[in-house]
C-alpha atoms as a PDB file:
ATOM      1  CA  UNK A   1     103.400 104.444  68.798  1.00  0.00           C
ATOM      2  CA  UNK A   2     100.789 105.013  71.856  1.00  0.00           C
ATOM      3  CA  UNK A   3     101.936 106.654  75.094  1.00  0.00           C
ATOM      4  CA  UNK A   4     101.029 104.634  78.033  1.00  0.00           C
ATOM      5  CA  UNK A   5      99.601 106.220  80.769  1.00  0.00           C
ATOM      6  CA  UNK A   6     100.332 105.791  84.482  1.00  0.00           C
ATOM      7  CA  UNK A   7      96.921 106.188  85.320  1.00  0.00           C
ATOM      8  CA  UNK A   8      95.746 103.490  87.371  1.00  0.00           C
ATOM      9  CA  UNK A   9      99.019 102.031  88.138  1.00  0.00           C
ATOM     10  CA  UNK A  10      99.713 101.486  91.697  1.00  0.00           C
ATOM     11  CA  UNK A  11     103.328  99.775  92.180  1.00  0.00           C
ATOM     12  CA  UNK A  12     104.672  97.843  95.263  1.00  0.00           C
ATOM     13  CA  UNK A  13     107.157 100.378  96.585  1.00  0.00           C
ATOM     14  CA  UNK A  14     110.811  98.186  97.006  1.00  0.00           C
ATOM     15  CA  UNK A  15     109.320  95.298  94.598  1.00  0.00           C
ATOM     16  CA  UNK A  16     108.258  96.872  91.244  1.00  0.00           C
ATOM     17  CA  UNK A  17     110.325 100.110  92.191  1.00  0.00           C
ATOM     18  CA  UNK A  18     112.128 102.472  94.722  1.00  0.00           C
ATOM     19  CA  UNK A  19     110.472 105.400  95.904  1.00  0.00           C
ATOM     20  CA  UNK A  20     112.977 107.763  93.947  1.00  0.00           C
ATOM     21  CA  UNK A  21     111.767 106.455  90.668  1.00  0.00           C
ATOM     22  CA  UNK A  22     108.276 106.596  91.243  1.00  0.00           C
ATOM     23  CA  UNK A  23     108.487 109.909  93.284  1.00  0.00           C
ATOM     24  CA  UNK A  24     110.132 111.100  89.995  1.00  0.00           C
ATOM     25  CA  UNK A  25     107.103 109.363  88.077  1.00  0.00           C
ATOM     26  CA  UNK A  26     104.626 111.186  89.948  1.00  0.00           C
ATOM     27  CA  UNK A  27     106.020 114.502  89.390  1.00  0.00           C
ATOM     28  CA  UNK A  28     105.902 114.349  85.327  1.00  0.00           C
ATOM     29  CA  UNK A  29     103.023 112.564  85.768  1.00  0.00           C
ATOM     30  CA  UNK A  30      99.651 115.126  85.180  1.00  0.00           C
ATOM     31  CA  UNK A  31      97.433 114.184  87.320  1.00  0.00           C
ATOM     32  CA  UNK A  32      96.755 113.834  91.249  1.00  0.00           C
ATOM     33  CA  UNK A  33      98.282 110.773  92.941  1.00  0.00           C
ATOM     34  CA  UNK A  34      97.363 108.987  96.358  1.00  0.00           C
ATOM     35  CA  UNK A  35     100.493 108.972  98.863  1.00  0.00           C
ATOM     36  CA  UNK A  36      99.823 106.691 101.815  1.00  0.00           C
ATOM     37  CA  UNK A  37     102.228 107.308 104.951  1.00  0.00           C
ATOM     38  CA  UNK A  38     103.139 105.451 107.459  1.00  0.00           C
ATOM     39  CA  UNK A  39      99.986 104.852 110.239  1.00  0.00           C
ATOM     40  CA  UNK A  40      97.783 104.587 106.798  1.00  0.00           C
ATOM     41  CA  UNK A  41      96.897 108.536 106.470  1.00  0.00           C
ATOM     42  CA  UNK A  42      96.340 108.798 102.783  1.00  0.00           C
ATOM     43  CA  UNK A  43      96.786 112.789 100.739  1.00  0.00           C
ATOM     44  CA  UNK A  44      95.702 113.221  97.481  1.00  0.00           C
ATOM     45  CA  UNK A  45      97.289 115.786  95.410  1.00  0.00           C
ATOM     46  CA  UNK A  46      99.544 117.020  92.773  1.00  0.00           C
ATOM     47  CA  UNK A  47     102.981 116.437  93.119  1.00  0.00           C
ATOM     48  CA  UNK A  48     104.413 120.135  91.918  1.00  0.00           C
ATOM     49  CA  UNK A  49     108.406 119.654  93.615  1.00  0.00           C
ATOM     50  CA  UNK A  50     110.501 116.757  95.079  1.00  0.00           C
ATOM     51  CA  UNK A  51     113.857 116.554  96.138  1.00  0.00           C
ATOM     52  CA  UNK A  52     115.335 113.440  96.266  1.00  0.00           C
ATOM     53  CA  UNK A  53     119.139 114.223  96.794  1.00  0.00           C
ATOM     54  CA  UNK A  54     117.934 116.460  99.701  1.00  0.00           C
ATOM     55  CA  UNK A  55     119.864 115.319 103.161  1.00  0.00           C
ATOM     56  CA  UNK A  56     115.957 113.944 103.996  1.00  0.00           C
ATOM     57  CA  UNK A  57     114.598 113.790 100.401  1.00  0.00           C
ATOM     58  CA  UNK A  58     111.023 114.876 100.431  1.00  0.00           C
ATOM     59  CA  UNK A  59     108.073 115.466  98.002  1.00  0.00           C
ATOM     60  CA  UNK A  60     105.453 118.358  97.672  1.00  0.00           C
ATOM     61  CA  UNK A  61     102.114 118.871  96.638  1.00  0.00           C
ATOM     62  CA  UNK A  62      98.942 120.242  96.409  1.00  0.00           C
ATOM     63  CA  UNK A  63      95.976 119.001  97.410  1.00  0.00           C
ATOM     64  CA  UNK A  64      92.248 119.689  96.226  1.00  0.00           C
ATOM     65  CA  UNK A  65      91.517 122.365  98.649  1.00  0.00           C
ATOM     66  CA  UNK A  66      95.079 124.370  97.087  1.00  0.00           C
ATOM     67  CA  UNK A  67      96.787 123.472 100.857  1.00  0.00           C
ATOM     68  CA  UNK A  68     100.578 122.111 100.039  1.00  0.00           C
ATOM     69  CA  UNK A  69     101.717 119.385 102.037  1.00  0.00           C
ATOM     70  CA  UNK A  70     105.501 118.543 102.251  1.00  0.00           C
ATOM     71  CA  UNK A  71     106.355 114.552 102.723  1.00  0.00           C
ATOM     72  CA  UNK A  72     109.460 112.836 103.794  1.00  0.00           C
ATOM     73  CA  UNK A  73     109.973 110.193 101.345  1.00  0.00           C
ATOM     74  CA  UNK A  74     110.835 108.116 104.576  1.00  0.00           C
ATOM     75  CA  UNK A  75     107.133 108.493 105.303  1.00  0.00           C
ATOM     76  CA  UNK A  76     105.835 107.383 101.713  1.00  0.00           C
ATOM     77  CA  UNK A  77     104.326 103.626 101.982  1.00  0.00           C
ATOM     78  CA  UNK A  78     102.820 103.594  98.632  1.00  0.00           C
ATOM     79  CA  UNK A  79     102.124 106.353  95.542  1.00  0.00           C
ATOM     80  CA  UNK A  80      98.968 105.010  93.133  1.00  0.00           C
ATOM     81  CA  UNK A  81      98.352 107.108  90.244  1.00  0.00           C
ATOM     82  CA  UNK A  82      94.974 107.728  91.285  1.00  0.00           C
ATOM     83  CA  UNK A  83      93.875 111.186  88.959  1.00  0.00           C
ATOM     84  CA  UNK A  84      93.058 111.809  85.579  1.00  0.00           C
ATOM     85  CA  UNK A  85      96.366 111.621  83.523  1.00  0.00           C
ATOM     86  CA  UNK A  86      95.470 115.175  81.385  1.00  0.00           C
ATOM     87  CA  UNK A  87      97.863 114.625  79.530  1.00  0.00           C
ATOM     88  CA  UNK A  88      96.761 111.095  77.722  1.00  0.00           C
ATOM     89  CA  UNK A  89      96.707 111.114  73.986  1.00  0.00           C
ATOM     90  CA  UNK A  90      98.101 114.243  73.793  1.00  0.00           C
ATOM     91  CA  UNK A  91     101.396 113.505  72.790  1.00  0.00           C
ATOM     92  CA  UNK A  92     102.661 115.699  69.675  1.00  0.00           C
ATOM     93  CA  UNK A  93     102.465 112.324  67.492  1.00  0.00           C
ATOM     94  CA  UNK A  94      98.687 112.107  68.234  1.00  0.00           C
ATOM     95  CA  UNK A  95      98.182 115.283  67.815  1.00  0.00           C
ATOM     96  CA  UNK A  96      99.227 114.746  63.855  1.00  0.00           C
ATOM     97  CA  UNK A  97      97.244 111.770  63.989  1.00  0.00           C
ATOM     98  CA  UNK A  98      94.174 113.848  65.155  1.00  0.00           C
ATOM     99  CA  UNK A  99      95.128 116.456  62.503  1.00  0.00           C
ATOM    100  CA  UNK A 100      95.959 113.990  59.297  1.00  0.00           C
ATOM    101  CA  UNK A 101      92.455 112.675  60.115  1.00  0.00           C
ATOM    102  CA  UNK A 102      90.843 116.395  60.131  1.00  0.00           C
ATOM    103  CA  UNK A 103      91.971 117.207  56.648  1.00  0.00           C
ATOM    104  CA  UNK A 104      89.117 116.933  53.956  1.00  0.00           C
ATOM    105  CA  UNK A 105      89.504 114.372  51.669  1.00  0.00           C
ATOM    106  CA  UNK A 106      91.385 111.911  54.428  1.00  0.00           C
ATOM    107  CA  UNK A 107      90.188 108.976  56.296  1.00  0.00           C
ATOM    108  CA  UNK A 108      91.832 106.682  58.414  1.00  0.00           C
ATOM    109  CA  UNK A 109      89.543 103.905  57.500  1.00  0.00           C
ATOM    110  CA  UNK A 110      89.868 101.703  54.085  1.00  0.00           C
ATOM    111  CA  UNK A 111      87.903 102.148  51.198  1.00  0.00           C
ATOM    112  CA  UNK A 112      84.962  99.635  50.884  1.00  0.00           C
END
């Protein structure tokens, strides 16, 4: 079975999901993502903490330059998963897939 990767996805915060579940989504997910705040400032970064049963739940992360940047998830208008998802493909079952196909003597093709 294939992972499927978050990268690209941009959901309509209150439609598709809340902001707890994708705030959660964002920080397993291994890559930068695009929060958009309220008056359209947009920070792109890597979402390293969240607390979402907080008193005024909030998110964390780093951007490009190292600087972290704390959010109220009252702020948050919309999280795409705009980064690189490292971690794509490199689930433990394809990495026996990639392995099975290294042995000698193996191919994943059919004979002709």
């Amino acid at each position: 079975m294939e992972e499927k990767s978050l990268e690209g996805w941009a959901p309509s915060l209150g439609h598709e999901a809340n902001v707890d579940e994708v705030v959660d989504l964002a920080f397993d997910y291994r890559g930068d993502v695009t929060v958009t705040l309220d008056g359209g400032r947009a920070l792109v970064g890597y979402v390293y903490n969240r607390d979402g049963e907080a008193p005024d739940p909030y998110l964390q992360l780093f951007d490009p330059g190292g600087d972290s940047h704390t959010i109220r998830y009252a702020e948050i208008r919309t999280v795409e998963f705009t980064g690189k998802d490292t971690a794509s493909g490199k689930s433990y079952e394809a990495w026996l897939r990639r392995k099975a196909e290294a042995q000698p003597g193996t191919s994943s093709s059919s004979p002709t």
